[in-house]
C-alpha atoms as a PDB file:
ATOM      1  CA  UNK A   1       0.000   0.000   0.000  1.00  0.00           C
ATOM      2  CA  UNK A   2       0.901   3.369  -1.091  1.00  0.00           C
ATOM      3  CA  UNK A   3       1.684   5.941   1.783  1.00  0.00           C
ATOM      4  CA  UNK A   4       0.192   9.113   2.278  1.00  0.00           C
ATOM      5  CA  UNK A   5      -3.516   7.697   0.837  1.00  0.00           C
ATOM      6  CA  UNK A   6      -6.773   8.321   2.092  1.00  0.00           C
ATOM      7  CA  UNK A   7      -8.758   5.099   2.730  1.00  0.00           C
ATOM      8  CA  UNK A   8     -12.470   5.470   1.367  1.00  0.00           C
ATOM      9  CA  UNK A   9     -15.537   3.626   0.517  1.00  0.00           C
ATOM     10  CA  UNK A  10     -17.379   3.011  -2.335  1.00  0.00           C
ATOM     11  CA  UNK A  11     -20.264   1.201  -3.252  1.00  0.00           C
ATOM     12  CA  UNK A  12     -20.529  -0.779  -6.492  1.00  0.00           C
ATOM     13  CA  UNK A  13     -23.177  -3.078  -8.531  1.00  0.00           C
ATOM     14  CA  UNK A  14     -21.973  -6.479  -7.976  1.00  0.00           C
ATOM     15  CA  UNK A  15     -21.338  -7.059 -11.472  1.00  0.00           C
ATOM     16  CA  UNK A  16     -18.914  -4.375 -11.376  1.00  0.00           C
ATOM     17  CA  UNK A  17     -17.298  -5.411  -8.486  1.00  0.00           C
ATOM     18  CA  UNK A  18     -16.823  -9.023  -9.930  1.00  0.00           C
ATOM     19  CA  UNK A  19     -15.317  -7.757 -13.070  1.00  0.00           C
ATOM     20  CA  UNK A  20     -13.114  -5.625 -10.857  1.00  0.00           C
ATOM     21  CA  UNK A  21     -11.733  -8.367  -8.815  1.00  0.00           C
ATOM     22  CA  UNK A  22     -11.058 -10.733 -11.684  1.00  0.00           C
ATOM     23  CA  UNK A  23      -9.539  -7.579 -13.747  1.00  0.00           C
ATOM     24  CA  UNK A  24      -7.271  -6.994 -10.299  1.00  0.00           C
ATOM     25  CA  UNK A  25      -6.189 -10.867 -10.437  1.00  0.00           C
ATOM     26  CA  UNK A  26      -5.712 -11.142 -14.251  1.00  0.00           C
ATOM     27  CA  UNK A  27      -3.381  -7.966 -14.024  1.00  0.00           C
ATOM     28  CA  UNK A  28      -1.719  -8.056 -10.779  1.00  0.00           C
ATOM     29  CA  UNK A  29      -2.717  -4.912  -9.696  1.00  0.00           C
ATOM     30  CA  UNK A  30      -4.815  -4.167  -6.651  1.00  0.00           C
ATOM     31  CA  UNK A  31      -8.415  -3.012  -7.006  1.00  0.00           C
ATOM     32  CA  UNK A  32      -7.557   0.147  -5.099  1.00  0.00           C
ATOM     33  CA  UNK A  33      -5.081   0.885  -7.945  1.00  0.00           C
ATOM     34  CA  UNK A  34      -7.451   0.061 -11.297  1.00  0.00           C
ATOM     35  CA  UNK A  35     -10.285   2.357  -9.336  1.00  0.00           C
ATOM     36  CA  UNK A  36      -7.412   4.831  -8.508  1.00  0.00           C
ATOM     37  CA  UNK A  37      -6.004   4.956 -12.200  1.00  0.00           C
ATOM     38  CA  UNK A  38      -9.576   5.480 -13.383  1.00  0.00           C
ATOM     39  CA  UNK A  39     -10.151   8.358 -11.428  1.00  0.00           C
ATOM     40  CA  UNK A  40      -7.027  10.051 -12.717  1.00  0.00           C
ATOM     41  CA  UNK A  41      -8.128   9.131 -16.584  1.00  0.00           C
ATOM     42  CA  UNK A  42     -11.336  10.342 -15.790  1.00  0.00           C
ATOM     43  CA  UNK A  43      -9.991  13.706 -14.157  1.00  0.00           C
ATOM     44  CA  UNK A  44      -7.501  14.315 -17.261  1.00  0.00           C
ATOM     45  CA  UNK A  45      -9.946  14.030 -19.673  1.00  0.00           C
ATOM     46  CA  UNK A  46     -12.202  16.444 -17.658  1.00  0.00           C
ATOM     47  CA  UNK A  47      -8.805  19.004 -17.861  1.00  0.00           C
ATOM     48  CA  UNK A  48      -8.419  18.460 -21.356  1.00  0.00           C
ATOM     49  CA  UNK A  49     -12.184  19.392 -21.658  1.00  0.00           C
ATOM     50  CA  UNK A  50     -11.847  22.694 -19.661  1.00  0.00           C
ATOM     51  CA  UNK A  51      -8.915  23.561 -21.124  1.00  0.00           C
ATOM     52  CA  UNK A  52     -10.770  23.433 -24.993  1.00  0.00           C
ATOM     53  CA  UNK A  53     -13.285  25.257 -23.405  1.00  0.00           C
ATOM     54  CA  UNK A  54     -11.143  27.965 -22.332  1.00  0.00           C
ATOM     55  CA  UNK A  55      -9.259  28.159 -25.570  1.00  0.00           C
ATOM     56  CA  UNK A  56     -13.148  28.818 -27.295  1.00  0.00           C
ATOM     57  CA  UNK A  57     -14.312  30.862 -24.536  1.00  0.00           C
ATOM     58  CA  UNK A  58     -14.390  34.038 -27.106  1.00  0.00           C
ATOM     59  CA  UNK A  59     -15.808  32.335 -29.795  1.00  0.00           C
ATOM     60  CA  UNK A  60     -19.551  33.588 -30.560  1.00  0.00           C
ATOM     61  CA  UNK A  61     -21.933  30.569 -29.557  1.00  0.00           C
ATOM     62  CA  UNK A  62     -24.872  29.517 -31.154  1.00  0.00           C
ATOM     63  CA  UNK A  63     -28.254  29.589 -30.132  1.00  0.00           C
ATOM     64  CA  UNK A  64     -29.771  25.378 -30.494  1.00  0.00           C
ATOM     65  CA  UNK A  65     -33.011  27.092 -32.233  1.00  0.00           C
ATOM     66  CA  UNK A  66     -30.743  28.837 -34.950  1.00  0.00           C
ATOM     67  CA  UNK A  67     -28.957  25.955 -35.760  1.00  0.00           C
ATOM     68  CA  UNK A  68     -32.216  23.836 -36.281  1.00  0.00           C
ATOM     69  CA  UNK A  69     -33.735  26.980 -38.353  1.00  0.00           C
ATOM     70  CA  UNK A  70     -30.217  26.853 -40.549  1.00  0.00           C
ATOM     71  CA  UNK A  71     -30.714  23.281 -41.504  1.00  0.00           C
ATOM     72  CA  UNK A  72     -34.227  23.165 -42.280  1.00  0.00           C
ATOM     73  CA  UNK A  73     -33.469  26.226 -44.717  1.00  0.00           C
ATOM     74  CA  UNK A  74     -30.716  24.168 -45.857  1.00  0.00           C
ATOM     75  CA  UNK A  75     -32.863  21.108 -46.290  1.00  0.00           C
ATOM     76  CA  UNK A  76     -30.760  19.088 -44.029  1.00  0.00           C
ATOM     77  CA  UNK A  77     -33.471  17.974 -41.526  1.00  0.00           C
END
């Protein structure tokens, strides 16, 4: 066990779980590290969404209704 970690608890569907365990075994990794590594890939692909967000802040956005009234003049819907 890593130190300096937080212990926590989470619930999960049993299937889940299962799969969990057996991934753990088949890869020699601990369960606590597959969640852990998941929560990081999940939190860097969150940055990476901020950040593009950021970078288009100043771009004009587009009203949903305006884009549907586009296409149907267009003849695309």
């Amino acid at each position: 066990m890593k130190t300096n970690t937080k212990r926590t608890t989470i619930y999960l569907d049993p299937q889940l779980h299962r799969a969990l365990r057996l991934k753990a075994a088949e890869t020699e990794h601990s369960m606590s590290e597959l969640v852990e590594e998941a929560i990081k890939l999940s939190l860097a692909e969150d940055s990476i969404d901020l950040a593009a967000f950021e970078q288009r802040r100043k771009e004009p956005s587009l009203a949903f209704e305006d884009v549907l009234k586009k296409l149907r003049k267009n003849g695309k819907i």
